[in-house]
N, C-alpha and C. Protein backbone atom coordinates (compact mmCIF):
# COMPACT_ATOMS: atom_id res chain seq x y z
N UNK A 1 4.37 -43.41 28.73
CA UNK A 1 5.48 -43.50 27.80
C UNK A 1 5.71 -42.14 27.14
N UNK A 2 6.72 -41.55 27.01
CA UNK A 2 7.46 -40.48 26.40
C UNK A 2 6.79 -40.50 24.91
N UNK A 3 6.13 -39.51 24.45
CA UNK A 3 6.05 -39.82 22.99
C UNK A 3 6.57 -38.03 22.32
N UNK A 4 7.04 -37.74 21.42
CA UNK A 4 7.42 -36.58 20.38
C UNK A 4 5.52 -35.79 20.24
N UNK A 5 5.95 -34.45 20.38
CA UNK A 5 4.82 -33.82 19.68
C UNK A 5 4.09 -34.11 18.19
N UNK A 6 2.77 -34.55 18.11
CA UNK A 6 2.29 -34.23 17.16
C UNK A 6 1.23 -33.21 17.27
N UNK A 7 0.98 -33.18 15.96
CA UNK A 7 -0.27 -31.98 15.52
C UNK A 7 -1.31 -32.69 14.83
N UNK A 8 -2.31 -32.90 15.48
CA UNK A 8 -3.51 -34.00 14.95
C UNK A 8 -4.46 -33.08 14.21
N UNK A 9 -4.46 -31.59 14.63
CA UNK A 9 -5.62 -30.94 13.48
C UNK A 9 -4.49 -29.52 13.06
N UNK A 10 -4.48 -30.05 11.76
CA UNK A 10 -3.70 -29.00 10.57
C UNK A 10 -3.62 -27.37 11.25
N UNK A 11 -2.99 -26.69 10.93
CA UNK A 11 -3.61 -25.29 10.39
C UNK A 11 -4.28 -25.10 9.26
N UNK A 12 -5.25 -24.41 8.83
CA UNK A 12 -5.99 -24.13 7.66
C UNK A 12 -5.83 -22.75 7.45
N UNK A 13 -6.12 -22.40 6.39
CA UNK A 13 -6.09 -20.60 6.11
C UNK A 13 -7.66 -20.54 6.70
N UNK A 14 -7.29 -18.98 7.51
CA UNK A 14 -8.18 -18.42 7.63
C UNK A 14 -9.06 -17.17 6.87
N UNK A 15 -10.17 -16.76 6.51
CA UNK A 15 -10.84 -15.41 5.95
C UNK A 15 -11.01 -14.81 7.39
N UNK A 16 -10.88 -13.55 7.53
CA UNK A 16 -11.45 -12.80 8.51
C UNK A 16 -11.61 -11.42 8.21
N UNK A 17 -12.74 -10.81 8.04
CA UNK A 17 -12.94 -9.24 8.16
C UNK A 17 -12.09 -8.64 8.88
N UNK A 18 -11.51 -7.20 8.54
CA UNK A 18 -11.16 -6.40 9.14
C UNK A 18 -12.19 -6.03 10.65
N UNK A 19 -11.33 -5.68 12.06
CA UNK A 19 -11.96 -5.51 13.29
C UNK A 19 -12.63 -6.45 13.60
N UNK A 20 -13.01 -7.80 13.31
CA UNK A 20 -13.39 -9.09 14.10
C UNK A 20 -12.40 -10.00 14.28
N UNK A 21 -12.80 -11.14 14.89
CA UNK A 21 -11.71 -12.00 15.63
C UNK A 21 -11.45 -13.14 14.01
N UNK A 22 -10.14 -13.60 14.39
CA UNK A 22 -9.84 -14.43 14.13
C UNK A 22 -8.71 -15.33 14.62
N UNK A 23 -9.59 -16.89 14.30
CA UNK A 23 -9.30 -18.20 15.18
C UNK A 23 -8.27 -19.07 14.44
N UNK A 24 -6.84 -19.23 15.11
CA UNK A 24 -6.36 -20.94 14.57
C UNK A 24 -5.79 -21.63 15.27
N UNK A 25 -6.52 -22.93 14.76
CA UNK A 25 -6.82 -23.75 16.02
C UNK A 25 -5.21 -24.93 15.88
N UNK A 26 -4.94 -25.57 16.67
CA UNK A 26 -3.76 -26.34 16.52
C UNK A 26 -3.36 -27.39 17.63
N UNK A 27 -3.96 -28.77 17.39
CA UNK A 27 -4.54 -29.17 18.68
C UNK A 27 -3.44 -30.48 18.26
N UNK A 28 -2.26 -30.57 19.77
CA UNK A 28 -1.55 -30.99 19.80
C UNK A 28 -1.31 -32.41 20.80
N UNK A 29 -0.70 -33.19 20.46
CA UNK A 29 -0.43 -34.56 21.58
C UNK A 29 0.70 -35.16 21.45
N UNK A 30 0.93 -35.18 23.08
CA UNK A 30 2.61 -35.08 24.01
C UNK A 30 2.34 -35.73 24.85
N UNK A 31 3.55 -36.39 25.39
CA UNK A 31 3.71 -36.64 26.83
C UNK A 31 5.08 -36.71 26.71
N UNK A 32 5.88 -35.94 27.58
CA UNK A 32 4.58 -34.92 28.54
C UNK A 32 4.35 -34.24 27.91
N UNK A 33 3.31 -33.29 28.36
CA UNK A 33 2.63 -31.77 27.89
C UNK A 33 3.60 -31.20 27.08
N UNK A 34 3.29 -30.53 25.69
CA UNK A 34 4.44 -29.61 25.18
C UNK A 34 3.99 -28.14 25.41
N UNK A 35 5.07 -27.54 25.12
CA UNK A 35 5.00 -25.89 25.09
C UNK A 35 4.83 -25.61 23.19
N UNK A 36 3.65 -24.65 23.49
CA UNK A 36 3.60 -24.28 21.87
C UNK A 36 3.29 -22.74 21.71
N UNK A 37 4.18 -22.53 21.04
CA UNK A 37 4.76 -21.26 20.33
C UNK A 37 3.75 -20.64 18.49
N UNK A 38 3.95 -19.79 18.84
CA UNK A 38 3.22 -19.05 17.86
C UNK A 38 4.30 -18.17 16.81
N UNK A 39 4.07 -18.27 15.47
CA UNK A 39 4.72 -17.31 14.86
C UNK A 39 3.90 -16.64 13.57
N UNK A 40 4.61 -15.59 13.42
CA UNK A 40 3.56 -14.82 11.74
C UNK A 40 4.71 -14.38 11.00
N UNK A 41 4.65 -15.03 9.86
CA UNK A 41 5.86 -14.25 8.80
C UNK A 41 7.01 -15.12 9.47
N UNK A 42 7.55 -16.48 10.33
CA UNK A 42 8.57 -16.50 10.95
C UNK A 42 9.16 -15.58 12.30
N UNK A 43 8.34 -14.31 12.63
CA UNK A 43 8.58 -13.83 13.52
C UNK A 43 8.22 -14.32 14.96
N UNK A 44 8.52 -14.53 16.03
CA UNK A 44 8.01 -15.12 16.89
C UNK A 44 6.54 -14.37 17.64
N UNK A 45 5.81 -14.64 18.15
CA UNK A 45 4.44 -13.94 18.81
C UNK A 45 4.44 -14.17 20.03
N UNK A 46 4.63 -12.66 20.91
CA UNK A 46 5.28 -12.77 22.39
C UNK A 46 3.19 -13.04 23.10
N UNK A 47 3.99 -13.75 23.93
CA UNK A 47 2.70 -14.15 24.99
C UNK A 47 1.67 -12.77 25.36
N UNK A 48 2.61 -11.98 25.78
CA UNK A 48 1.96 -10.84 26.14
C UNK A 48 1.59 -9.53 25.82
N UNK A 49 1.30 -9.93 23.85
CA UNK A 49 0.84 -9.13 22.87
C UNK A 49 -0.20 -8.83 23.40
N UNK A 50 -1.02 -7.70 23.38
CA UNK A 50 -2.03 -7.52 23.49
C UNK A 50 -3.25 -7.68 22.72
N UNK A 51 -2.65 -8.19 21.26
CA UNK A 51 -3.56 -7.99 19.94
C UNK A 51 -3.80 -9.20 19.90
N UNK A 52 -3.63 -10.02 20.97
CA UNK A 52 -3.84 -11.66 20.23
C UNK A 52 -3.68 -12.10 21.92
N UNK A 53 -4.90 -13.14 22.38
CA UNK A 53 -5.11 -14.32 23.18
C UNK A 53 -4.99 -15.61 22.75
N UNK A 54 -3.72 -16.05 23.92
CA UNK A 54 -3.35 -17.71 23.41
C UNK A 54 -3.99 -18.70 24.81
N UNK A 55 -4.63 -19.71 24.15
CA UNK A 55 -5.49 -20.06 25.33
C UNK A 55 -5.50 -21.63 24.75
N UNK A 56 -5.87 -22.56 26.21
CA UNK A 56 -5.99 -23.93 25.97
C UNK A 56 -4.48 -24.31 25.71
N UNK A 57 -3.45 -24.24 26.38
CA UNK A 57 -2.32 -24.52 26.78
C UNK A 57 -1.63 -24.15 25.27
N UNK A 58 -2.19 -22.73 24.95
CA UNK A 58 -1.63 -22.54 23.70
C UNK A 58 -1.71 -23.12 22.32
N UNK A 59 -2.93 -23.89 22.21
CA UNK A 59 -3.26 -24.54 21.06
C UNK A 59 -4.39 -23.39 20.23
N UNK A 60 -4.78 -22.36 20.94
CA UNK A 60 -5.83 -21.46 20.06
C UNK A 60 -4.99 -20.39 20.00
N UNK A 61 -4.94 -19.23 18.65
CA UNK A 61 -4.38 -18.27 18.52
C UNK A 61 -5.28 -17.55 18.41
N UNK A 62 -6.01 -16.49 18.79
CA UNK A 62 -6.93 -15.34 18.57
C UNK A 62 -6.47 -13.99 18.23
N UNK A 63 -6.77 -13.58 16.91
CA UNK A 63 -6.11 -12.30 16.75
C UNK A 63 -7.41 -11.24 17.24
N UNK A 64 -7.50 -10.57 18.01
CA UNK A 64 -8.80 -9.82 18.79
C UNK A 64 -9.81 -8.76 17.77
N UNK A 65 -8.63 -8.11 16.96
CA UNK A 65 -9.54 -7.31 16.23
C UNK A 65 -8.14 -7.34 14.98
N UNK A 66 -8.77 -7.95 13.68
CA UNK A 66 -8.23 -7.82 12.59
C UNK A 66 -7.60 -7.01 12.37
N UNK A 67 -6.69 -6.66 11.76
CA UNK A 67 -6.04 -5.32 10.73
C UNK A 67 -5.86 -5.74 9.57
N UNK A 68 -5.52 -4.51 8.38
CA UNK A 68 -5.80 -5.23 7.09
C UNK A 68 -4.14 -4.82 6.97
N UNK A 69 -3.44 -5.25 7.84
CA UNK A 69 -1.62 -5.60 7.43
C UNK A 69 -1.45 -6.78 7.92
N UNK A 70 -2.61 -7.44 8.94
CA UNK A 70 -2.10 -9.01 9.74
C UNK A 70 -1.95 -9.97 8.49
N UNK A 71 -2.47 -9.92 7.55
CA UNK A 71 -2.42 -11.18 6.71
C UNK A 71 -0.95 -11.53 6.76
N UNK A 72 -0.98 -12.96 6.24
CA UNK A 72 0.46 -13.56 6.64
C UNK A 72 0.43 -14.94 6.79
N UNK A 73 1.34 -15.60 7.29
CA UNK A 73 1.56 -16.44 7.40
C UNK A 73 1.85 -17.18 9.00
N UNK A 74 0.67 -17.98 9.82
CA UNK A 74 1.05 -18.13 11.16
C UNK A 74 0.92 -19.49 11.13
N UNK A 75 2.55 -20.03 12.52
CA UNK A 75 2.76 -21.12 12.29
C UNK A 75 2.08 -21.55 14.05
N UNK A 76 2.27 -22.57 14.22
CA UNK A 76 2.32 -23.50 15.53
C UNK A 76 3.56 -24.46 15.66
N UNK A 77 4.44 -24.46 16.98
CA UNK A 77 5.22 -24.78 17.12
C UNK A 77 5.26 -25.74 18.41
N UNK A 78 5.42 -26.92 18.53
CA UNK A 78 4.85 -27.87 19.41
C UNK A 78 5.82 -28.54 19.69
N UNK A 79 6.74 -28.29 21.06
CA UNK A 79 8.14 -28.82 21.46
C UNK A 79 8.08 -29.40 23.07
N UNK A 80 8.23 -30.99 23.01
CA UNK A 80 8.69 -30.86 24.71
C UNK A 80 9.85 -31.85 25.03
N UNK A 81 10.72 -31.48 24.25
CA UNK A 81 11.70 -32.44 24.33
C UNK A 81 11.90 -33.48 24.09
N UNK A 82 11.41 -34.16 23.21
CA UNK A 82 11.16 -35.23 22.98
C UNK A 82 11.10 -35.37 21.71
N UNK A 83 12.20 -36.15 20.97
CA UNK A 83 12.09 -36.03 19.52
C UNK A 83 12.07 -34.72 18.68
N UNK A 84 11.89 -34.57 17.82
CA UNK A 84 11.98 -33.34 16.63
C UNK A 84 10.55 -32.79 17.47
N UNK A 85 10.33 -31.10 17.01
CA UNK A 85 9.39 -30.31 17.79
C UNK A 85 8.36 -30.31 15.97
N UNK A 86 7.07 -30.30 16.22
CA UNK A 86 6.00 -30.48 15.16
C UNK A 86 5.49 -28.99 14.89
N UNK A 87 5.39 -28.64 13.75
CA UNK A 87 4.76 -27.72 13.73
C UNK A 87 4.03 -27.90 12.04
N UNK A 88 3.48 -26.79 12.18
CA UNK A 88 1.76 -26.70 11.15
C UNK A 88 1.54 -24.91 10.85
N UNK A 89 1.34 -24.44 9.78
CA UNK A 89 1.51 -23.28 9.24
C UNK A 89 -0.26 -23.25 8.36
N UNK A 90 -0.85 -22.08 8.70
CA UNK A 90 -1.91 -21.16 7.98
C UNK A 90 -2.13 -20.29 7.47
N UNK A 91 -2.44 -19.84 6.77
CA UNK A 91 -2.07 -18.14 6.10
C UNK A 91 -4.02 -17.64 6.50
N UNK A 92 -3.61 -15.95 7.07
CA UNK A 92 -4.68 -15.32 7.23
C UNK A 92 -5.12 -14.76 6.47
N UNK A 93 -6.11 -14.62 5.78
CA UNK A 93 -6.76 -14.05 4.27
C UNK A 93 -7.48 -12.49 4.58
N UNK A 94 -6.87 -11.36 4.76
CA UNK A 94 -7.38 -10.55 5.50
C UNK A 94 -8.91 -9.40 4.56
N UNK A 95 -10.21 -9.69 4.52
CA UNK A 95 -11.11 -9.56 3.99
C UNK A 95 -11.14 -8.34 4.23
N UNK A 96 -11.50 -6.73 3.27
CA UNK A 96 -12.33 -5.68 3.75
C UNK A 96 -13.43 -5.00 3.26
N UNK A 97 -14.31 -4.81 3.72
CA UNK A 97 -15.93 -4.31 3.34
C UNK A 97 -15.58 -3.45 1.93
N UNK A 98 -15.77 -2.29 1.06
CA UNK A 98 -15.19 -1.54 0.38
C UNK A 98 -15.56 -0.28 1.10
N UNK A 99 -14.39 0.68 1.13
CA UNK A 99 -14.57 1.55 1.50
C UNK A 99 -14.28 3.12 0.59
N UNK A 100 -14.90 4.30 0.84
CA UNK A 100 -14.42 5.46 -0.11
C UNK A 100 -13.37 6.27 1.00
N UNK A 101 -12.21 6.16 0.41
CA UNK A 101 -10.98 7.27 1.21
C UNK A 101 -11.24 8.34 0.71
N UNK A 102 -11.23 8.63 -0.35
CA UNK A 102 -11.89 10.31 -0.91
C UNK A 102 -12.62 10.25 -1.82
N UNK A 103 -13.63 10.68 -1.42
CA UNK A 103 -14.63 11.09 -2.46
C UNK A 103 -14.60 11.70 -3.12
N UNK A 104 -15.51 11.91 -4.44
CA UNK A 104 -15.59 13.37 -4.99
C UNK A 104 -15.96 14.80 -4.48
N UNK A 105 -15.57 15.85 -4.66
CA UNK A 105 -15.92 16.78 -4.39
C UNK A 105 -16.49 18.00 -5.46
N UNK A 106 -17.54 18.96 -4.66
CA UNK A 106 -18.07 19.98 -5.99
C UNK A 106 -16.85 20.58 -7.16
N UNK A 107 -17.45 20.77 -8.16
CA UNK A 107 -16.44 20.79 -9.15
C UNK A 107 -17.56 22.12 -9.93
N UNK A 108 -16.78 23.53 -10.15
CA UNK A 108 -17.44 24.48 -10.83
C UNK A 108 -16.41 24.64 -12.35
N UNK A 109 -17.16 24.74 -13.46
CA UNK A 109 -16.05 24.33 -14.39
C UNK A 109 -16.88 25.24 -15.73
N UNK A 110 -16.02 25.77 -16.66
CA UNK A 110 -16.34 26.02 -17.92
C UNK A 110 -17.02 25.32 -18.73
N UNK A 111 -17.83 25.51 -19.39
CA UNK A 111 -18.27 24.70 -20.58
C UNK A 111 -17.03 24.34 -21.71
N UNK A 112 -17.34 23.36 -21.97
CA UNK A 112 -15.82 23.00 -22.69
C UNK A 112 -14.69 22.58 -22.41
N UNK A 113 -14.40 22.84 -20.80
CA UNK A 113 -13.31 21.90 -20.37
C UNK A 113 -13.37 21.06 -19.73
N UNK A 114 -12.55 20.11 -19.21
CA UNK A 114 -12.42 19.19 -19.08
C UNK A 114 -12.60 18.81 -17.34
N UNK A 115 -13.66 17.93 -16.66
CA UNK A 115 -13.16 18.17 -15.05
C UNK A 115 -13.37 16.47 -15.20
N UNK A 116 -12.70 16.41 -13.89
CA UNK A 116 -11.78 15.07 -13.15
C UNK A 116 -13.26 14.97 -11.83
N UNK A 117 -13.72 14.19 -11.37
CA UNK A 117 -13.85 13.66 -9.83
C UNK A 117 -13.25 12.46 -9.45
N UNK A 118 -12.70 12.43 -8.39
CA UNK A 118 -11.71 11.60 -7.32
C UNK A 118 -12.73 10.45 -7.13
N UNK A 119 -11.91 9.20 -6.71
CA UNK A 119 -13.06 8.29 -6.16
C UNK A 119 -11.48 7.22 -5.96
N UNK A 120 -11.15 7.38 -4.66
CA UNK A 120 -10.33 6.61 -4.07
C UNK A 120 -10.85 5.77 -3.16
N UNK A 121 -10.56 4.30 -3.71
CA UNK A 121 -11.03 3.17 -2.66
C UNK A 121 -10.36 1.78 -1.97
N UNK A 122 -10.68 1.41 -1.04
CA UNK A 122 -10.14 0.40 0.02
C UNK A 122 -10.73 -0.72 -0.61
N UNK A 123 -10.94 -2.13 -0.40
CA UNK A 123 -11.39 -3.29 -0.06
C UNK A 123 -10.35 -4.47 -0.18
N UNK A 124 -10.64 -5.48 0.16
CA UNK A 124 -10.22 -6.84 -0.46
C UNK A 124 -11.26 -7.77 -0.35
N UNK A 125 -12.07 -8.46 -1.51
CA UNK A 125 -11.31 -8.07 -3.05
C UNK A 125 -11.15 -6.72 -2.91
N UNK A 126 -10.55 -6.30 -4.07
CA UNK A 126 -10.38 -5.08 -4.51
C UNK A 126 -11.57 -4.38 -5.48
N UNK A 127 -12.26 -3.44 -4.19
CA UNK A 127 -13.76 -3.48 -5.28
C UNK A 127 -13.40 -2.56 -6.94
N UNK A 128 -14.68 -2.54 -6.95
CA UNK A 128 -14.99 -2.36 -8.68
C UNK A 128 -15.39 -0.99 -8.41
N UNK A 129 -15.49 -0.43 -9.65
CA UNK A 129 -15.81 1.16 -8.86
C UNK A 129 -16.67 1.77 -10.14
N UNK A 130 -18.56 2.16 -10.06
CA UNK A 130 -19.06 2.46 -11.22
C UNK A 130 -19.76 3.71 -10.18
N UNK A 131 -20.04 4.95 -11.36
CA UNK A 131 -20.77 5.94 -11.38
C UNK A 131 -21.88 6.14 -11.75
N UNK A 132 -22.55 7.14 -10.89
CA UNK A 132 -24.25 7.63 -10.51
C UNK A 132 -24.02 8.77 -10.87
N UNK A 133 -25.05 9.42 -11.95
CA UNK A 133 -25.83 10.91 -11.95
C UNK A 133 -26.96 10.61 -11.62
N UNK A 134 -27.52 11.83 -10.46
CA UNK A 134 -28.82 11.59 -10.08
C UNK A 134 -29.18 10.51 -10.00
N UNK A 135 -29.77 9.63 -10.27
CA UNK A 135 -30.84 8.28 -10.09
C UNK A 135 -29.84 7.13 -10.75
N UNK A 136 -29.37 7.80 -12.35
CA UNK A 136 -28.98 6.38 -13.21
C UNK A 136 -27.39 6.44 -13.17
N UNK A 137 -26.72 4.77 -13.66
CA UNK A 137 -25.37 4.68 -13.85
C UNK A 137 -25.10 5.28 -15.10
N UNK A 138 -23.87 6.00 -14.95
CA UNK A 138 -22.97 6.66 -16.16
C UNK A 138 -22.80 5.54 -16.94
N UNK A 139 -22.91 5.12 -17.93
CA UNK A 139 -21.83 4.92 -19.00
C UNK A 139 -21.02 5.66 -20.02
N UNK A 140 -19.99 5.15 -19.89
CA UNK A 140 -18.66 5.57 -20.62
C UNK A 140 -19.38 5.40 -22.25
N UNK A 141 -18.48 6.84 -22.34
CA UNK A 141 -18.76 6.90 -24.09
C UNK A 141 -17.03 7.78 -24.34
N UNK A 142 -17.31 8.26 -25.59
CA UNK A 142 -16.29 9.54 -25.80
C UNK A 142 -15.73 10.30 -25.18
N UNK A 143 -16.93 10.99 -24.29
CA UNK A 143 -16.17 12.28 -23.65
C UNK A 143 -16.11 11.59 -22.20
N UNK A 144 -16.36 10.51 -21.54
CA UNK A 144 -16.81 10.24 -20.46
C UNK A 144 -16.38 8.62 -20.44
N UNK A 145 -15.26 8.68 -19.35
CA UNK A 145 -14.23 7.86 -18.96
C UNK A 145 -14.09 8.08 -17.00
N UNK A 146 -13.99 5.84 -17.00
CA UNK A 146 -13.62 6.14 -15.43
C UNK A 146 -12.39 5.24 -15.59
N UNK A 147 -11.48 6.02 -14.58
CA UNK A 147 -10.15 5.61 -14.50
C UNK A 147 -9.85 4.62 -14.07
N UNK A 148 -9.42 4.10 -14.34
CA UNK A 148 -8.50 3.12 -13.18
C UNK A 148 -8.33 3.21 -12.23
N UNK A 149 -7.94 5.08 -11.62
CA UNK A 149 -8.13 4.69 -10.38
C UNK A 149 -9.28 4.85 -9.77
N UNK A 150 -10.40 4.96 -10.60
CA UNK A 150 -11.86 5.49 -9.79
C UNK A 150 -12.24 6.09 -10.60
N UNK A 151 -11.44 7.15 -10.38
CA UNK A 151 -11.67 8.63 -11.40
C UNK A 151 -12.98 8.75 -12.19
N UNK A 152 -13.73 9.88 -12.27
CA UNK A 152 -14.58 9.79 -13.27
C UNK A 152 -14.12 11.14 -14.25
N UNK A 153 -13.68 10.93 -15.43
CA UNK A 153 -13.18 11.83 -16.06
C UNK A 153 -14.08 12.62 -17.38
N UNK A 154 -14.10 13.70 -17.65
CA UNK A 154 -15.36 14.27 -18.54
C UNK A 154 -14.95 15.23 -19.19
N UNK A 155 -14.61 15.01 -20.33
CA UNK A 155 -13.93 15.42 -21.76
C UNK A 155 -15.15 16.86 -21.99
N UNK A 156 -14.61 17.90 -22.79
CA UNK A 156 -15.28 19.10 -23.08
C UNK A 156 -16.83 18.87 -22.37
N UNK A 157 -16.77 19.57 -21.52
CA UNK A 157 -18.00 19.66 -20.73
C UNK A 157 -19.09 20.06 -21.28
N UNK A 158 -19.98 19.76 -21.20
CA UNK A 158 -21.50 20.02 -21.54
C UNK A 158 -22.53 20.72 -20.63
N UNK A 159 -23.08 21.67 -21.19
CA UNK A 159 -24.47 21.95 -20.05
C UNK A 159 -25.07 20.77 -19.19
N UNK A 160 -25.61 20.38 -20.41
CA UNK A 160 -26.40 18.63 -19.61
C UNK A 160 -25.66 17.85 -18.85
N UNK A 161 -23.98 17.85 -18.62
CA UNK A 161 -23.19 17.45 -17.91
C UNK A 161 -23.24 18.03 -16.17
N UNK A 162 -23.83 19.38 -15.96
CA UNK A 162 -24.42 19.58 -14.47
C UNK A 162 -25.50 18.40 -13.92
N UNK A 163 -24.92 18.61 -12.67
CA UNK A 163 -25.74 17.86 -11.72
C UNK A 163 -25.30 16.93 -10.88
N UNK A 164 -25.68 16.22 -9.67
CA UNK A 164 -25.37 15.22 -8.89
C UNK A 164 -24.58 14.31 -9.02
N UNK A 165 -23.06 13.83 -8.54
CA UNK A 165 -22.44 12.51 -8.90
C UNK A 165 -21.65 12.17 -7.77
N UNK A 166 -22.20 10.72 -7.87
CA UNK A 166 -21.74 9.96 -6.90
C UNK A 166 -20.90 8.60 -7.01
N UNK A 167 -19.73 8.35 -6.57
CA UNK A 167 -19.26 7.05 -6.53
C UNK A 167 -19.55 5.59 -6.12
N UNK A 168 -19.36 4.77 -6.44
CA UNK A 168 -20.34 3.65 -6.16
C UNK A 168 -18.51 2.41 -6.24
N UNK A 169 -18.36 1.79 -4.69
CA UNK A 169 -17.42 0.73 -4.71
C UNK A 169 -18.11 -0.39 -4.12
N UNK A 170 -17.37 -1.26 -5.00
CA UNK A 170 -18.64 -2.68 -4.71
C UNK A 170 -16.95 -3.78 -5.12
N UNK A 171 -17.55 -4.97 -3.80
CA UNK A 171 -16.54 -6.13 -3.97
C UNK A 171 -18.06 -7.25 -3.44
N UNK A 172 -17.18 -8.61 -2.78
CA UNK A 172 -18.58 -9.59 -3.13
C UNK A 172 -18.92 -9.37 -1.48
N UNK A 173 -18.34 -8.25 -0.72
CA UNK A 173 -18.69 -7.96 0.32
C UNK A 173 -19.37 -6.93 1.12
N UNK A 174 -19.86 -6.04 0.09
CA UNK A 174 -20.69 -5.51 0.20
C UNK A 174 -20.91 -4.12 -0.76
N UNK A 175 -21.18 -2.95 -0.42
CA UNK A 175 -21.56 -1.65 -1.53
C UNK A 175 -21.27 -0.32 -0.78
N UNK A 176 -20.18 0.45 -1.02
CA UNK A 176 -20.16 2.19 -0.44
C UNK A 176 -20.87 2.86 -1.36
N UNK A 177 -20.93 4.04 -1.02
CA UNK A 177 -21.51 4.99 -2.16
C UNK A 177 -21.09 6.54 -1.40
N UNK A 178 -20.61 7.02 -1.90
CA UNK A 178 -20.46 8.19 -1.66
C UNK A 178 -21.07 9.44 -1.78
N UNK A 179 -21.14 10.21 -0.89
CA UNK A 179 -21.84 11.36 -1.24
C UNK A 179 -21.81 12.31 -2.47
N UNK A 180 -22.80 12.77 -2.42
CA UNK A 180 -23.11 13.36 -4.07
C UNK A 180 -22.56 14.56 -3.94
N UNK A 181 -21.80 14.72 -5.38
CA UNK A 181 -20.79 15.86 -5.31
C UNK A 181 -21.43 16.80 -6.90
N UNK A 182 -21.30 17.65 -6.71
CA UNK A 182 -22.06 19.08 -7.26
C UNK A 182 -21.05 19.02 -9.11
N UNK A 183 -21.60 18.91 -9.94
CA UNK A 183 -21.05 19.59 -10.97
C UNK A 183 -21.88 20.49 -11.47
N UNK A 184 -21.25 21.94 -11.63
CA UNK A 184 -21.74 23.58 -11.94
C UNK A 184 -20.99 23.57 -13.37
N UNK A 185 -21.68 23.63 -14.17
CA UNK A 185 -21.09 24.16 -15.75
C UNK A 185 -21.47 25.61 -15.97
N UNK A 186 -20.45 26.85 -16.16
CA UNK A 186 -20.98 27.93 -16.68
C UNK A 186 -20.59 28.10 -17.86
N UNK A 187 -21.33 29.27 -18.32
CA UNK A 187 -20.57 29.24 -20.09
C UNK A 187 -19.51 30.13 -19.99
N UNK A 188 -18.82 30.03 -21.15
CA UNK A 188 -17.67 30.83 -21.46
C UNK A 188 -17.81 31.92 -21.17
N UNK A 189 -16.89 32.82 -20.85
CA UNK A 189 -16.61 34.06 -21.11
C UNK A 189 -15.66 34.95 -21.94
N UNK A 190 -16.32 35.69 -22.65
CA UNK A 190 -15.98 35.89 -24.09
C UNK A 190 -15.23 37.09 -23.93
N UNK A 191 -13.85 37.18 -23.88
CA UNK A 191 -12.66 38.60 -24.39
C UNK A 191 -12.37 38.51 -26.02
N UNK A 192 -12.71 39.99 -26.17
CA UNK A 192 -12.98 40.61 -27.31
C UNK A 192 -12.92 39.45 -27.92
N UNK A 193 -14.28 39.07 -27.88
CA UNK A 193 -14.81 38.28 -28.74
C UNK A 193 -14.44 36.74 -29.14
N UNK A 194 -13.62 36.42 -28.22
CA UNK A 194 -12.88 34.86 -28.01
C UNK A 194 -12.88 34.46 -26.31
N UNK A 195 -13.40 33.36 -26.31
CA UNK A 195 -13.22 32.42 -24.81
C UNK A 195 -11.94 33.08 -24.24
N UNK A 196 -11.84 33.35 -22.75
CA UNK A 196 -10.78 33.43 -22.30
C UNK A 196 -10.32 32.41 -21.62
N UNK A 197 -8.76 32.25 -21.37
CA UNK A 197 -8.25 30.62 -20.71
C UNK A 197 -9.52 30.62 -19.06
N UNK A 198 -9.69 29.98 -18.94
CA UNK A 198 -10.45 29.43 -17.04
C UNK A 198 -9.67 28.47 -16.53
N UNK A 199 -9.77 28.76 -15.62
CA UNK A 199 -9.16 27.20 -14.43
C UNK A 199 -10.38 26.82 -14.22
N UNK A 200 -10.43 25.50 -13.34
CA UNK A 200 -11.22 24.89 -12.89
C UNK A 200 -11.37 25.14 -11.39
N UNK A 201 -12.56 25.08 -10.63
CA UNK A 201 -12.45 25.37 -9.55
C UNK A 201 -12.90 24.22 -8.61
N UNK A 202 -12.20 23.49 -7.81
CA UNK A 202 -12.75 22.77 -7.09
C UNK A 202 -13.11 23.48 -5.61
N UNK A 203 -14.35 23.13 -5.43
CA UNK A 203 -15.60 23.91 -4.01
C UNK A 203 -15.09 23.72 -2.97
């Protein structure tokens, strides 16, 4: 007997790391056999993408190796002529480790002014981002602020302000840390008898 497509197991949202596979499954019943179609965002998903294997008469979607732009919205589309065509929609939750895009770098600077280190980062979640001198975490006081965007920022510089610093990005997926970047404090240099202006020098 002729029956209309259904869809007996949902789409569900998927989590998937960046560069591993991800699966949605969409397991359909026809007679006859239907043809089922794939879409993301409403766009249609050609058979002979290379970024994605459709298998089991098109009821599995495999995206082969994640990207962190696939997230979205993918449907299943289950048509064989017969009655209205069924379909079932999942959204891909696209997960990434945390990563450092730029680190800090050596920073040679006056006593007294002011230096910046960089600390630009990736993840989803969107990690958290705390600072290392040598061994222990910075905390923020007065002169010593981290930005929003990372940033570790350091108000009139101090002698005791030389030494080792490193960035630290953390989500519930794991921990970067970046390589340790050099802060050099020298002292002023004194024209007739007053500091002269300095730049800052980044190494």
């Amino acid at each position: 007997m002729l029956s209309a497509p259904s869809i007996t197991t949902a789409l569900e949202t998927v989590d998937a790391l960046v560069e591993e596979l991800a699966t949605f499954v969409c397991v359909v019943e026809a007679y006859p056999q239907a043809e089922v179609t794939w879409t993301r965002n409403n766009i249609p998903i050609r058979p002979f993408d290379m970024r994605y294997s459709i298998r089991e008469n098109g009821q599995l979607l495999t995206i082969l190796s994640v990207e962190d732009n696939d997230d979205g919205v993918y449907c299943c589309i289950a048509n064989n002529g017969v009655g209205v065509p069924a379909e079932s929609c999942g959204a891909l939750q696209v997960k990434m480790r945390p990563r450092i895009i730029r680190p800090p770098s050596n920073v040679k600077i006056i006593e007294g002014l002011k230096a910046v280190f960089p600390c630009t980062t990736m993840g989803n979640p969107k990690p958290s981002v705390s600072w290392i001198k040598g061994e222990n975490v910075i905390k923020e006081n007065a002169r010593i602020a981290i930005l929003e965007s990372g940033s570790l920022r350091i108000h009139n510089v101090q002698r005791e302000d030389a030494g080792h610093y490193r960035c630290v990005a953390k989500n519930s997926l794991g921990t970067a840390y970046s390589k340790p970047a050099v802060l050099e404090v020298e002292a002023p240099i004194l024209w007739n008898g007053k500091p002269e202006e300095m730049m800052v020098y980044h190494l």
